[in-house]
Protein backbone atom coordinates (compact mmCIF):
# COMPACT_ATOMS: atom_id res chain seq x y z
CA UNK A 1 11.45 7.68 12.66
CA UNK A 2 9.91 6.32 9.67
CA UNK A 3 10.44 7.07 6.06
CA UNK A 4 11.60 10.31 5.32
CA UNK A 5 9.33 12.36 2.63
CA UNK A 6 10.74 12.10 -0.82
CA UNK A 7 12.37 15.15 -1.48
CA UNK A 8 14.90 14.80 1.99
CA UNK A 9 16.80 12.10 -0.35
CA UNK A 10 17.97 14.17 -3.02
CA UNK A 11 20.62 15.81 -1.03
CA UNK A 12 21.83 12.33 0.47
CA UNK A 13 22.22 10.55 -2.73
CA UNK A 14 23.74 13.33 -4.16
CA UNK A 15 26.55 13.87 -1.38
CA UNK A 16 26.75 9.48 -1.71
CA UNK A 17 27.98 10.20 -5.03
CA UNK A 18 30.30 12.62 -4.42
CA UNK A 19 33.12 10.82 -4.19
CA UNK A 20 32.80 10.50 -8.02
CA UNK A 21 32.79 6.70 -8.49
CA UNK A 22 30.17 4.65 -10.20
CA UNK A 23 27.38 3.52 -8.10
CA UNK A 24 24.45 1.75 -8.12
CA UNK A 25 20.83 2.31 -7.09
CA UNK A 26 20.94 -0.41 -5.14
CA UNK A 27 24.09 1.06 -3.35
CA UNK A 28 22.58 4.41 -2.99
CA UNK A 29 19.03 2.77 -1.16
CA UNK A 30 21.75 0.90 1.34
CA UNK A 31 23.79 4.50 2.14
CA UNK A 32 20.55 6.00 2.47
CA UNK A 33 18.89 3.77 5.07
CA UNK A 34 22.19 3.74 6.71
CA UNK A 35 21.51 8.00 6.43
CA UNK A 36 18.37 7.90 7.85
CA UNK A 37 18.94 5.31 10.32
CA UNK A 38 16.14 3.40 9.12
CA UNK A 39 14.73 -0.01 10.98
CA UNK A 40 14.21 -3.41 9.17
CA UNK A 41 10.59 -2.66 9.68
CA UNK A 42 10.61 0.71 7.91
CA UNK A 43 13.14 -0.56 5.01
CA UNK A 44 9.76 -3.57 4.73
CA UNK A 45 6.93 -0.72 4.31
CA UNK A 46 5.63 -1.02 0.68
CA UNK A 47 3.55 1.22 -1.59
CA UNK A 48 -0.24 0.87 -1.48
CA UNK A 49 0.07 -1.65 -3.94
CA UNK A 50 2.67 -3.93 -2.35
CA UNK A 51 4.20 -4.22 -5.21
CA UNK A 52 7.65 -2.35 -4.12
CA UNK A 53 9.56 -0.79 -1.18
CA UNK A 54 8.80 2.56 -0.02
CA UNK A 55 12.24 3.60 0.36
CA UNK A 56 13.27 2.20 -2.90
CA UNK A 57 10.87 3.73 -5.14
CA UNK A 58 11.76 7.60 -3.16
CA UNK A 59 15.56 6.69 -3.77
CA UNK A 60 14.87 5.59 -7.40
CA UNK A 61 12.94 8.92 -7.77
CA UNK A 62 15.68 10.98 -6.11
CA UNK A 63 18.16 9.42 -8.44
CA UNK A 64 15.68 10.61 -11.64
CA UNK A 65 15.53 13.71 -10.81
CA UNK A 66 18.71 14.43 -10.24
CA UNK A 67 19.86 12.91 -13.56
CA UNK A 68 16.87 15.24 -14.94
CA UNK A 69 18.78 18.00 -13.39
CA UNK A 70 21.88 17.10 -14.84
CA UNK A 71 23.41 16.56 -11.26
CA UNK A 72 23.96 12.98 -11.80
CA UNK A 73 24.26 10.98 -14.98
CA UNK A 74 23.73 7.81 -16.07
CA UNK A 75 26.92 5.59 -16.07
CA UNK A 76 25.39 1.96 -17.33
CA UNK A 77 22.55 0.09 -16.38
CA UNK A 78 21.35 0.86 -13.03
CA UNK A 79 24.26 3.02 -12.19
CA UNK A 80 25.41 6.94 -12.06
CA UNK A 81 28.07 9.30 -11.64
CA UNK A 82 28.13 12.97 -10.11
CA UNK A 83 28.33 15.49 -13.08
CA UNK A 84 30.71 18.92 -12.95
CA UNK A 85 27.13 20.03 -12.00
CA UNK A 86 26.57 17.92 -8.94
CA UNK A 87 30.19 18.82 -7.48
CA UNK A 88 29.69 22.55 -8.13
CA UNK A 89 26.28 22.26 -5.99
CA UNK A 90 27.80 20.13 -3.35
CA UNK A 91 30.81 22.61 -2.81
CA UNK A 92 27.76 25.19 -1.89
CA UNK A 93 27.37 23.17 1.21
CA UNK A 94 23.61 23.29 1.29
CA UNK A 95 21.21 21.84 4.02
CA UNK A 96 19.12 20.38 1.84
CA UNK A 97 17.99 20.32 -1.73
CA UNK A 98 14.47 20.31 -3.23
CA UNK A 99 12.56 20.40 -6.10
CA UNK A 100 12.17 24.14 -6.15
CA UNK A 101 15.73 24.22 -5.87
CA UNK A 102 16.38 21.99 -8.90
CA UNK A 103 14.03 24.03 -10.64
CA UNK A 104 16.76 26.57 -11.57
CA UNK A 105 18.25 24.14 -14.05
CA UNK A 106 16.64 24.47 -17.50
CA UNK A 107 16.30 21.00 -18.15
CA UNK A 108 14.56 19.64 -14.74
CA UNK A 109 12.05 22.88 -15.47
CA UNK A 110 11.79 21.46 -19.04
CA UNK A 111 10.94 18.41 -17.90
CA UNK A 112 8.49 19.26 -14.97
CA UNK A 113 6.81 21.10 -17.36
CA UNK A 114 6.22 18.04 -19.45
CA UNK A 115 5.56 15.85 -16.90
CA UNK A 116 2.59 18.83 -15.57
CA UNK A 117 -0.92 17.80 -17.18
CA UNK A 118 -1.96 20.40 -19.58
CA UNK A 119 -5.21 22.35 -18.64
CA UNK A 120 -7.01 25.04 -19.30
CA UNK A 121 -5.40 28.65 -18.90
CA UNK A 122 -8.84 29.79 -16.68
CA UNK A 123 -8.63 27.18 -14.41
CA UNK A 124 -6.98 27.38 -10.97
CA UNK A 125 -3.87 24.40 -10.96
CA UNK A 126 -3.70 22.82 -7.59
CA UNK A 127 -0.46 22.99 -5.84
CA UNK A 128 1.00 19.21 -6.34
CA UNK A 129 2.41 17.02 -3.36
CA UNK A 130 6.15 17.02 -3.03
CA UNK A 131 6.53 15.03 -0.55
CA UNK A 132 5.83 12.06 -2.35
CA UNK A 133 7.33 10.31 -5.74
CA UNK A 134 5.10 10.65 -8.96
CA UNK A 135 4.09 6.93 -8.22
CA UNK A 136 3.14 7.24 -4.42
CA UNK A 137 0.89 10.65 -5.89
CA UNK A 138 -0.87 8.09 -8.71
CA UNK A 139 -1.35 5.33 -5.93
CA UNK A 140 -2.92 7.57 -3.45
CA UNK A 141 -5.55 8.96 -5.99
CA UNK A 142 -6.36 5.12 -6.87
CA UNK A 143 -6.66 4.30 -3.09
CA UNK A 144 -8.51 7.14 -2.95
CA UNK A 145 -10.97 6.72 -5.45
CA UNK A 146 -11.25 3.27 -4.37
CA UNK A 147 -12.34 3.93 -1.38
CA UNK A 148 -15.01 5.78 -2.04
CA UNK A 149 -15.83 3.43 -4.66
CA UNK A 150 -16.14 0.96 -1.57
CA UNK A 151 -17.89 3.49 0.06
CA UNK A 152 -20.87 4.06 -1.99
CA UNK A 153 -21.25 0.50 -3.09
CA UNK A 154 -22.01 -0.74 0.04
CA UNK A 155 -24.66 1.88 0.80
CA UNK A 156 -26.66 0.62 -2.13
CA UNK A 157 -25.99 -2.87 -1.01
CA UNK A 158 -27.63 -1.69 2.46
CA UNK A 159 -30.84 0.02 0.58
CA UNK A 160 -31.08 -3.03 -1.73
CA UNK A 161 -33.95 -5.24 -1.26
CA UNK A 162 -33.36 -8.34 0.61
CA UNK A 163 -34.14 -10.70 -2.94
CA UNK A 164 -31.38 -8.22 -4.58
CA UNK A 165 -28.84 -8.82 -2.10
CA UNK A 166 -29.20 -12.52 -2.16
CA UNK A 167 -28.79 -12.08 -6.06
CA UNK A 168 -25.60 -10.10 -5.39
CA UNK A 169 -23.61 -12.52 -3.11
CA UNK A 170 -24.59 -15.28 -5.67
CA UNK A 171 -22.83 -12.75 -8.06
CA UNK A 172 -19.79 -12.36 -6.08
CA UNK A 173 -19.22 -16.16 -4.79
CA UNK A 174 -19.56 -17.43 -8.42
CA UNK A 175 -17.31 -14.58 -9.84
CA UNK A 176 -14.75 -16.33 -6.82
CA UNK A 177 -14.57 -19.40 -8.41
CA UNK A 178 -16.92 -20.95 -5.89
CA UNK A 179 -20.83 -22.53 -6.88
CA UNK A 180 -19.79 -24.12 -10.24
CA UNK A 181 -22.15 -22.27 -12.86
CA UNK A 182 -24.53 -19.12 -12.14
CA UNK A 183 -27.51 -21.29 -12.32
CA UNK A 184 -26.23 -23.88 -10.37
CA UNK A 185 -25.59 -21.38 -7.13
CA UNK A 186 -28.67 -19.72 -7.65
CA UNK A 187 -30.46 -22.87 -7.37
CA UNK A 188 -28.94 -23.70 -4.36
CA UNK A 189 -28.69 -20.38 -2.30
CA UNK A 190 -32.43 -18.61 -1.13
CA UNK A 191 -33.71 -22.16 -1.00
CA UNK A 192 -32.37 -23.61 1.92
CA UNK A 193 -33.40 -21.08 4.81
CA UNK A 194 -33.90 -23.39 7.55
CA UNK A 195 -31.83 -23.95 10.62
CA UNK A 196 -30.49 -20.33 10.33
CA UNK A 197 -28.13 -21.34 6.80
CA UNK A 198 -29.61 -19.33 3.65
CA UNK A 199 -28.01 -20.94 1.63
CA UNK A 200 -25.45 -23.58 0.26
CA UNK A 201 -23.02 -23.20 -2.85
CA UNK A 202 -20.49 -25.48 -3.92
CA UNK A 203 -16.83 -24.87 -2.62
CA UNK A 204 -15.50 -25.34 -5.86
CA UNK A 205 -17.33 -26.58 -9.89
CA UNK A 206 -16.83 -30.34 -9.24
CA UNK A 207 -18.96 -30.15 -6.14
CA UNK A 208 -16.39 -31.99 -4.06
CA UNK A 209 -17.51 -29.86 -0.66
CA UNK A 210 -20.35 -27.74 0.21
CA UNK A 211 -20.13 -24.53 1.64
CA UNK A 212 -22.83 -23.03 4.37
CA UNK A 213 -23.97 -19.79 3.35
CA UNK A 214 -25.89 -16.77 5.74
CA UNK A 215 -26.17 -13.04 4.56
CA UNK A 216 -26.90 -10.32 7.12
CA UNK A 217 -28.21 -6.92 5.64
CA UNK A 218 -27.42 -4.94 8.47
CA UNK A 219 -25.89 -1.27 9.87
CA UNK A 220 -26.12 -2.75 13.34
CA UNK A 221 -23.00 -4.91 14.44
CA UNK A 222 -22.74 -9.00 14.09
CA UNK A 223 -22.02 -10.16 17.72
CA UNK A 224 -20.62 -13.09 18.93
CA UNK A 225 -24.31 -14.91 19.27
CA UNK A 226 -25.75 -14.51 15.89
CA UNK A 227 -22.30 -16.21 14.94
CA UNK A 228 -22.75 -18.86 17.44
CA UNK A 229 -25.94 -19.38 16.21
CA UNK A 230 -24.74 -20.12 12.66
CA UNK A 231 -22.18 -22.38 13.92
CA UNK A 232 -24.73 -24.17 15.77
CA UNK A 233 -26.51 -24.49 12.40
CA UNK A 234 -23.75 -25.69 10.59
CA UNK A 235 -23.89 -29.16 13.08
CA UNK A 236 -27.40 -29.42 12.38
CA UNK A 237 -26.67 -29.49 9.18
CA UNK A 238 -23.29 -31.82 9.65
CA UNK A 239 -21.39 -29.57 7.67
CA UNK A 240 -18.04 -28.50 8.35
CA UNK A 241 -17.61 -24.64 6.26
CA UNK A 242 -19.48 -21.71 6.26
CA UNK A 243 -19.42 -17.98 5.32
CA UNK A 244 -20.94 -15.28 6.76
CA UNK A 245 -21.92 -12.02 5.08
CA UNK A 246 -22.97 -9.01 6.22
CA UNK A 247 -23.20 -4.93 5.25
CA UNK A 248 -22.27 -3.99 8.58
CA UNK A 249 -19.11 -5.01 10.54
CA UNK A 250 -18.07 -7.63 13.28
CA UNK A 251 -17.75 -7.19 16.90
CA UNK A 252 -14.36 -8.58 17.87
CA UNK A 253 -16.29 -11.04 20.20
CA UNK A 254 -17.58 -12.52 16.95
CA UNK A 255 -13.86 -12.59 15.40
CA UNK A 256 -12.39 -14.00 18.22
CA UNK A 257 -15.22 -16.79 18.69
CA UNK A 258 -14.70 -18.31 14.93
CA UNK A 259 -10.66 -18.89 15.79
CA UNK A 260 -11.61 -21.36 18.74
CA UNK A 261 -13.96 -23.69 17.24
CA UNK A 262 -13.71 -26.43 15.15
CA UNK A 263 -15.88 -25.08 12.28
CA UNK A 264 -14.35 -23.33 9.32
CA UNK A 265 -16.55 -20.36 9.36
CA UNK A 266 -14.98 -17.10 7.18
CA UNK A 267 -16.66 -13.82 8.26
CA UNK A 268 -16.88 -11.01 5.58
CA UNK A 269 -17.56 -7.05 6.48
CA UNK A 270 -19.04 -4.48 4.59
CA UNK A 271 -15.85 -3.21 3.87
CA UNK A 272 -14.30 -6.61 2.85
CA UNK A 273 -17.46 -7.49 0.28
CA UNK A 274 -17.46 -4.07 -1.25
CA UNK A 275 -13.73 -4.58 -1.57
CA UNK A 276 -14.36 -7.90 -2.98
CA UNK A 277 -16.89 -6.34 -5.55
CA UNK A 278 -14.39 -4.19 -6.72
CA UNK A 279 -12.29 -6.53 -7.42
CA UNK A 280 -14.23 -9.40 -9.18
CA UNK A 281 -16.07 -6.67 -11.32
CA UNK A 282 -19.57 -6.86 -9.41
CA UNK A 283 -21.91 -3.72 -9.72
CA UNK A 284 -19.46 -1.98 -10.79
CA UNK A 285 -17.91 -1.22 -14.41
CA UNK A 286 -14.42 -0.03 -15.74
CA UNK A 287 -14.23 3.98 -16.77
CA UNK A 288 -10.84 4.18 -17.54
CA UNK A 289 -7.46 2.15 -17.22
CA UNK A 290 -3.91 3.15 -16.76
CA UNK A 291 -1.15 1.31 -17.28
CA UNK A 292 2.70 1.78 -15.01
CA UNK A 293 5.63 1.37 -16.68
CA UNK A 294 8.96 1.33 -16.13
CA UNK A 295 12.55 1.23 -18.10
CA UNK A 296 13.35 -2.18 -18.86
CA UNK A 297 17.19 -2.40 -18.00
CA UNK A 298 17.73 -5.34 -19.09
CA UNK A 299 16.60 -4.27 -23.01
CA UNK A 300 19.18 -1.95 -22.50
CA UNK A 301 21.71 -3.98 -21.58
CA UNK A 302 25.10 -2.38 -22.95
CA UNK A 303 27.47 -1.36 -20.45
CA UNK A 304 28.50 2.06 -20.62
């Protein structure tokens, strides 16, 4: 079935902790998956940035904002208790509970309102995803601005001249670790072009392998014999690595092909090198940065 949308585990963790013990988080994202009936492969799905669970960050968020709400409270590091509150609201027997539901409490409406970005009383405020936790919201927005970051970068890579381009995968290979110095790779790639290689850059600064190098500006797709044509290069040339770069993408021929054959040849998209841009800062330059933080509990460390 997937993971639920945030909001459906407020009511679960609340009825978990109606029992009124002390529990834990981690407790809580165990009942829940039990709830929910979750599979090992939906308890694995991360957050666009892989760097937590899915279903732990919605439980984590469920168990915020019900403290916010005064229906749970905190009851030592990493654990909570049900508050006169939270009984009163279970004993209503609701279906379900959601944030407009939690919005009758004073202090989770204090505190959505100063968690809401401030803006101008003219303008028109969007109506904000509640489906997901504040963190899935900012990740999505990064994706999606990355994306289109991706996007437009590799349309001017496919309008840039073919002397540019060359310039811009020396850029990017260096900025990998691979070539040894700038001058060094651009010596070496753009001067080759013979036997179908344009190029060859050091695998690493010492120079201790060489790697084969051919860049295709294209829109049309890289089939299996242009790739099989740079393989066949690569044994004129008795060398044993190559990459092979293009703006466009790969037909799964081609993919396939490289997997069966001796040769280490790595084939990079358009999507894949304007992902790789982004990440090793080429063509493109920081506007703003945002940094995620989180409660250490371990600072915190008394037991209540």
């Amino acid at each position: 079935m997937g993971i639920p949308e945030f909001q459906s585990f407020l009511l679960p963790v609340l009825q978990f902790a109606g029992d009124g013990n002390v529990h834990t988080v981690r407790e809580s994202v165990e009942q829940a998956a039990r709830h929910f009936h979750l599979t090992d492969e939906d308890m694995r799905e991360l957050l666009p940035s892989g760097t937590q669970r899915r279903l732990d960050n919605r439980v984590n968020w469920a168990c915020s904002y019900l403290k916010q709400a005064q229906l749970l409270e905190s009851a030592g590091r990493g654990k909570f208790r049900i508050t006169p509150r939270g009984a009163d609201v279970l004993r209503q027997g609701l279906s379900r509970i959601d944030i407009n539901f939690l919005e009758q409490f004073a202090e989770f409406s204090e505190f959505r309102t100063r968690s809401r970005p401030q803006v101008d009383p003219g303008k028109e405020v969007r109506h904000v995803d509640q489906e997901q936790t504040p963190e899935e919201l900012l990740e999505a927005s990064f994706q999606n601005l990355r994306q289109q970051l991706a996007r437009e970068l590799l349309e001017r890579a496919r309008q840039c001249s073919p002397q540019f381009f060359e310039q811009l995968v020396v850029e990017l290979l260096v900025a990998m670790g691979y070539g040894g110095s700038r001058q060094d790779a651009g010596q070496a790639v753009g001067q080759a072009r013979d036997g179908g290689v344009d190029g060859i850059i050091k695998e690493d600064k010492l120079g201790l392998d060489a790697v084969y190098i051919q860049a295709k500006r294209w829109e049309s797709t890289v089939g299996r014999p242009v790739v099989q044509e740079f393989a066949g290069s690569l044994e004129g040339h008795r060398a044993r690595k190559g990459v092979l770069i293009t703006t466009s993408t790969f037909s799964q021929d081609a993919k396939e092909y490289v997997t069966r054959i001796e040769k280490r040849i790595v084939l990079i998209d358009g999507e894949q090198l304007a992902q790789l841009m982004i990440e090793h800062d080429i063509g493109v330059t920081e506007v703003a940065h945002y940094s995620v933080k989180r409660v250490d509990q371990d600072y915190f460390g008394e037991e209540a």
